[in-house]
C-alpha atoms as a PDB file:
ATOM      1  CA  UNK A   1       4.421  -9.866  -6.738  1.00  0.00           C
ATOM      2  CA  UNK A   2       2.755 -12.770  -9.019  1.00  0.00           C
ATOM      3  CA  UNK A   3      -0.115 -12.989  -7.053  1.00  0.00           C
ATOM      4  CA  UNK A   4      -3.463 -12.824  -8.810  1.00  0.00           C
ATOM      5  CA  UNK A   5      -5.083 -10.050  -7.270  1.00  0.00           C
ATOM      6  CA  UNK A   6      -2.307  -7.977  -7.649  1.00  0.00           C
ATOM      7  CA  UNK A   7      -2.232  -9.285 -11.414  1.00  0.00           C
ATOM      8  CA  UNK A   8      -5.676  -8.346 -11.609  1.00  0.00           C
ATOM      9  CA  UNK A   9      -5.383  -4.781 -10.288  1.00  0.00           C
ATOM     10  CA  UNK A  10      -2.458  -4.234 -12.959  1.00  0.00           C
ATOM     11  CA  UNK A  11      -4.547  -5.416 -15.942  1.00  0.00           C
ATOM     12  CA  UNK A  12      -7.435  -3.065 -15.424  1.00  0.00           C
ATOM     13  CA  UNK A  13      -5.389  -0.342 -14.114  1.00  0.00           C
ATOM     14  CA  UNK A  14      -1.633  -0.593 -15.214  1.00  0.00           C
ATOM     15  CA  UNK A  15      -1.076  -0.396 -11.361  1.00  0.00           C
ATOM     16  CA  UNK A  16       2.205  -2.430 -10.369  1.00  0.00           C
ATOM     17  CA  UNK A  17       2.036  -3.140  -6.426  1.00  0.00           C
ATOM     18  CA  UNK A  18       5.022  -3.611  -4.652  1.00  0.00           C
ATOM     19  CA  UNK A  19       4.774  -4.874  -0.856  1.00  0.00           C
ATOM     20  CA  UNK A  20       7.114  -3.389   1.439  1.00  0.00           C
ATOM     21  CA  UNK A  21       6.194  -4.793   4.489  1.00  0.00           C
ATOM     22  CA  UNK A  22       7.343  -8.649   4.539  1.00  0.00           C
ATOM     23  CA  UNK A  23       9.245 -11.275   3.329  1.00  0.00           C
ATOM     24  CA  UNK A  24      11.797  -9.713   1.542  1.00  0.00           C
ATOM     25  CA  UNK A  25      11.063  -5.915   1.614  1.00  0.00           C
ATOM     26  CA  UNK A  26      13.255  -3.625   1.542  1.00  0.00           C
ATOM     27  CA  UNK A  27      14.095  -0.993   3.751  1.00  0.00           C
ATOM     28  CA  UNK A  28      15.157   1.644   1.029  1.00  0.00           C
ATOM     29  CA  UNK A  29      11.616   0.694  -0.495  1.00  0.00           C
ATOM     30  CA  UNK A  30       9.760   0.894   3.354  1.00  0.00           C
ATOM     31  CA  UNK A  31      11.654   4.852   3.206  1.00  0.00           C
ATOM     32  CA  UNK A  32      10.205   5.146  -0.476  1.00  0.00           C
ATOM     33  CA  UNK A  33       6.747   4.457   1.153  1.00  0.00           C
ATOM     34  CA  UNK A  34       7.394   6.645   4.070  1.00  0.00           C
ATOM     35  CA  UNK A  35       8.288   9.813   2.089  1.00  0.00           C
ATOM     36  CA  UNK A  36       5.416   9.395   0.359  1.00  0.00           C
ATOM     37  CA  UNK A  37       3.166   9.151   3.083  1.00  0.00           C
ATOM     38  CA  UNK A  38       4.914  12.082   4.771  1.00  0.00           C
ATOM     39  CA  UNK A  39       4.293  13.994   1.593  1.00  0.00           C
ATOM     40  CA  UNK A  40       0.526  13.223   0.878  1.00  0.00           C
ATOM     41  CA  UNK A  41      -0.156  13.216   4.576  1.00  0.00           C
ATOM     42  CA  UNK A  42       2.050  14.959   6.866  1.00  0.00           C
ATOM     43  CA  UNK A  43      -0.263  15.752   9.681  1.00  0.00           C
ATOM     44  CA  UNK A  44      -0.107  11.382  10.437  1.00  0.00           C
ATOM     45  CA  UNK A  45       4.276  11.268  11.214  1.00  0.00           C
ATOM     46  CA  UNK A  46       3.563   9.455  13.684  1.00  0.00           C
ATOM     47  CA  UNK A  47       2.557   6.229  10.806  1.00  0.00           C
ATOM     48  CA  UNK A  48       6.202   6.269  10.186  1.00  0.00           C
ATOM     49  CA  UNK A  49       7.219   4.376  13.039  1.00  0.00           C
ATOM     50  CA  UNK A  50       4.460   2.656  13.057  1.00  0.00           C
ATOM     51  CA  UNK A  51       5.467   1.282   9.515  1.00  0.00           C
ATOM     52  CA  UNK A  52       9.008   0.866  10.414  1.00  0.00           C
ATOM     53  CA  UNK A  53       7.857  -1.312  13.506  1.00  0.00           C
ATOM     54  CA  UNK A  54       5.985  -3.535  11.309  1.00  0.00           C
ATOM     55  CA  UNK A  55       9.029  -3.976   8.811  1.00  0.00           C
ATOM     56  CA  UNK A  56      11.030  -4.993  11.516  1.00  0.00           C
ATOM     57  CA  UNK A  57       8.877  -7.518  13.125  1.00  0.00           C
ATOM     58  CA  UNK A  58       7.946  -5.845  16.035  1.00  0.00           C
ATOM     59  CA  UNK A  59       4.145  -4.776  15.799  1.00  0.00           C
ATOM     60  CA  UNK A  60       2.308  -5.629  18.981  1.00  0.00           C
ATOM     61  CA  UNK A  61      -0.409  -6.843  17.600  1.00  0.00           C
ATOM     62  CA  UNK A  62       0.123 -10.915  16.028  1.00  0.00           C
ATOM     63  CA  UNK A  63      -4.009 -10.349  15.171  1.00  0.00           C
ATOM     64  CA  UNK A  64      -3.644  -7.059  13.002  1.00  0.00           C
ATOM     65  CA  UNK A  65      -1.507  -7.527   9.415  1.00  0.00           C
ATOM     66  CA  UNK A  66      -0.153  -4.462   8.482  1.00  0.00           C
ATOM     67  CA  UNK A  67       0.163  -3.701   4.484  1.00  0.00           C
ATOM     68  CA  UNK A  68       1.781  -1.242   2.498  1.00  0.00           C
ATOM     69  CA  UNK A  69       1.718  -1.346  -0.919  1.00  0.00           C
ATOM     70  CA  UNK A  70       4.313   1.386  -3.027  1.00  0.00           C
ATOM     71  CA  UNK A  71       2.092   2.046  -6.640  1.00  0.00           C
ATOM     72  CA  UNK A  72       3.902   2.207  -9.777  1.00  0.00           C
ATOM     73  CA  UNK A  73       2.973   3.147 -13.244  1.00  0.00           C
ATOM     74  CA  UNK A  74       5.558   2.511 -16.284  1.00  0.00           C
ATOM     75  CA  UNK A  75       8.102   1.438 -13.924  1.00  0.00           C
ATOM     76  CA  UNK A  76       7.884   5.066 -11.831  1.00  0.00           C
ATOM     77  CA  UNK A  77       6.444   5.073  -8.463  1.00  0.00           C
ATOM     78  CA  UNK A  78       2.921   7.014  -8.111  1.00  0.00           C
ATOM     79  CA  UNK A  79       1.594   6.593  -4.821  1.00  0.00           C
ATOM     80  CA  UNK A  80       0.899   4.497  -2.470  1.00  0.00           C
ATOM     81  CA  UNK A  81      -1.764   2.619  -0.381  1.00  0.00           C
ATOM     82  CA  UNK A  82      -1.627   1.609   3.504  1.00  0.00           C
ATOM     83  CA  UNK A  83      -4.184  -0.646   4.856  1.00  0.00           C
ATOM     84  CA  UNK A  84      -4.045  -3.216   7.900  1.00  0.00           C
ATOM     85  CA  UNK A  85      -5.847  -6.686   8.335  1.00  0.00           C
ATOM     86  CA  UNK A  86      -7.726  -7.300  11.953  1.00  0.00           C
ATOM     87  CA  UNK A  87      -7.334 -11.350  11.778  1.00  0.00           C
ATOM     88  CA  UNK A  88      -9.699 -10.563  15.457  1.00  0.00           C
ATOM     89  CA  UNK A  89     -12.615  -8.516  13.761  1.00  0.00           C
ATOM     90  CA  UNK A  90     -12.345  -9.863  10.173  1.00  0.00           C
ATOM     91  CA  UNK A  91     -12.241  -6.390   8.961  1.00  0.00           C
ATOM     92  CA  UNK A  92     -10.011  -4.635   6.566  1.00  0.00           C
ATOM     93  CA  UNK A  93      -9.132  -0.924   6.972  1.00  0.00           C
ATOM     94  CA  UNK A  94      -8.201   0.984   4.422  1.00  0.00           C
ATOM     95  CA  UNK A  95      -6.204   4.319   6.180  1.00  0.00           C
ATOM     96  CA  UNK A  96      -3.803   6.317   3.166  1.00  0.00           C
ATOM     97  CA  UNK A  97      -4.328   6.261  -0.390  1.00  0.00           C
ATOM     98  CA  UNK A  98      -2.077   8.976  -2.509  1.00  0.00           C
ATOM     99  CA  UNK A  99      -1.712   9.468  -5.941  1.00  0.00           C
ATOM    100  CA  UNK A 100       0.419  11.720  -8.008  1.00  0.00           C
ATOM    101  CA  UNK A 101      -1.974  14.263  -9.626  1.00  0.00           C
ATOM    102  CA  UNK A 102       0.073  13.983 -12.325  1.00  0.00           C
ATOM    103  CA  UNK A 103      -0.573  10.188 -12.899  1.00  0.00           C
ATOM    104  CA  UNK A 104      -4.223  10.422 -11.746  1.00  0.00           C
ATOM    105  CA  UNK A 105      -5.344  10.772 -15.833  1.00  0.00           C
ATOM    106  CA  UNK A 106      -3.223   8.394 -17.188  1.00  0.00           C
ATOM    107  CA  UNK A 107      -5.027   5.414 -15.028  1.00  0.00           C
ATOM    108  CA  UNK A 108      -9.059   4.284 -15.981  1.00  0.00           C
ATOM    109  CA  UNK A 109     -12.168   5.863 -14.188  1.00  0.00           C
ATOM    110  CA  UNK A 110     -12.724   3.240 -11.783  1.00  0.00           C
ATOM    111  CA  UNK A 111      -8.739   3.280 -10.442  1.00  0.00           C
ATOM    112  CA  UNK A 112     -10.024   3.581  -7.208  1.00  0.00           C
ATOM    113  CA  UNK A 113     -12.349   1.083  -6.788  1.00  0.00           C
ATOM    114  CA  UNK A 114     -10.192  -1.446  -8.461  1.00  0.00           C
ATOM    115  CA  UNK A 115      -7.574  -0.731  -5.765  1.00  0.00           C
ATOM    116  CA  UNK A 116      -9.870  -0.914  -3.286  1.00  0.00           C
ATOM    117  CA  UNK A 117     -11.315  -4.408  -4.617  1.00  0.00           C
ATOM    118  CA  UNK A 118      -7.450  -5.436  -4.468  1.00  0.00           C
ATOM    119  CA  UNK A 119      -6.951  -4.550  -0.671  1.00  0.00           C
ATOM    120  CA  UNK A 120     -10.147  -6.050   0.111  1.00  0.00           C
ATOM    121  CA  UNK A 121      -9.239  -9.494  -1.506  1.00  0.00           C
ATOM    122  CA  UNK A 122      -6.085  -9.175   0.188  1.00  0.00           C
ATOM    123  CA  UNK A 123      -7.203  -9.056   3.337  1.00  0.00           C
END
């Protein structure tokens, strides 16, 4: 993605963010995300379907934007974030955030917050 925020988020962090629900995901990258989340947070399956719903067009809800961003670091993927958009409430909900341990020192202090300024501006 060239989008500013996302530039933003990689500058002070080294963060790349891919998006792999949308225009042009992929569904081997949507599978990336899933393991991940299945890994990090097993006891929440059931956010699998939910994901794969949403990358194939089919979330109920035309007022909620679901996101789900894969995070990479030197090219290697290192976690991932999963937040959704209420268009109704004007509210953004930040739900999974997981991080390799490993890759947790190599990123600045603040990783957090600047991924949480990203999704924020996103929404």
């Amino acid at each position: 993605m060239t989008d500013p925020i996302l530039e933003d988020l990689r500058e002070a962090t080294g963060l790349h963010v891919e998006e792999v629900i949308g225009s042009g995901a992929s569904e081997e990258r949507l599978g990336d995300l899933i393991r991940e989340l299945l890994r990090f947070f097993p006891e929440h399956a059931h956010v699998a379907g939910e994901l794969a719903e949403a990358w194939e067009g089919d979330w109920p809800d035309p007022d909620v934007i679901i996101h789900a961003w894969l995070l990479e670091l030197d090219g290697v993927c290192v976690g991932f974030t999963v937040f959704h958009t209420s268009l109704r409430r004007q509210v953004v909900l930040q739900h999974f955030v997981g991080m390799e341990p490993e890759a947790r020192p190599q990123l600045p202090m603040r990783w957090v917050k600047n991924l949480a300024d990203a999704v924020l501006a996103t929404g």
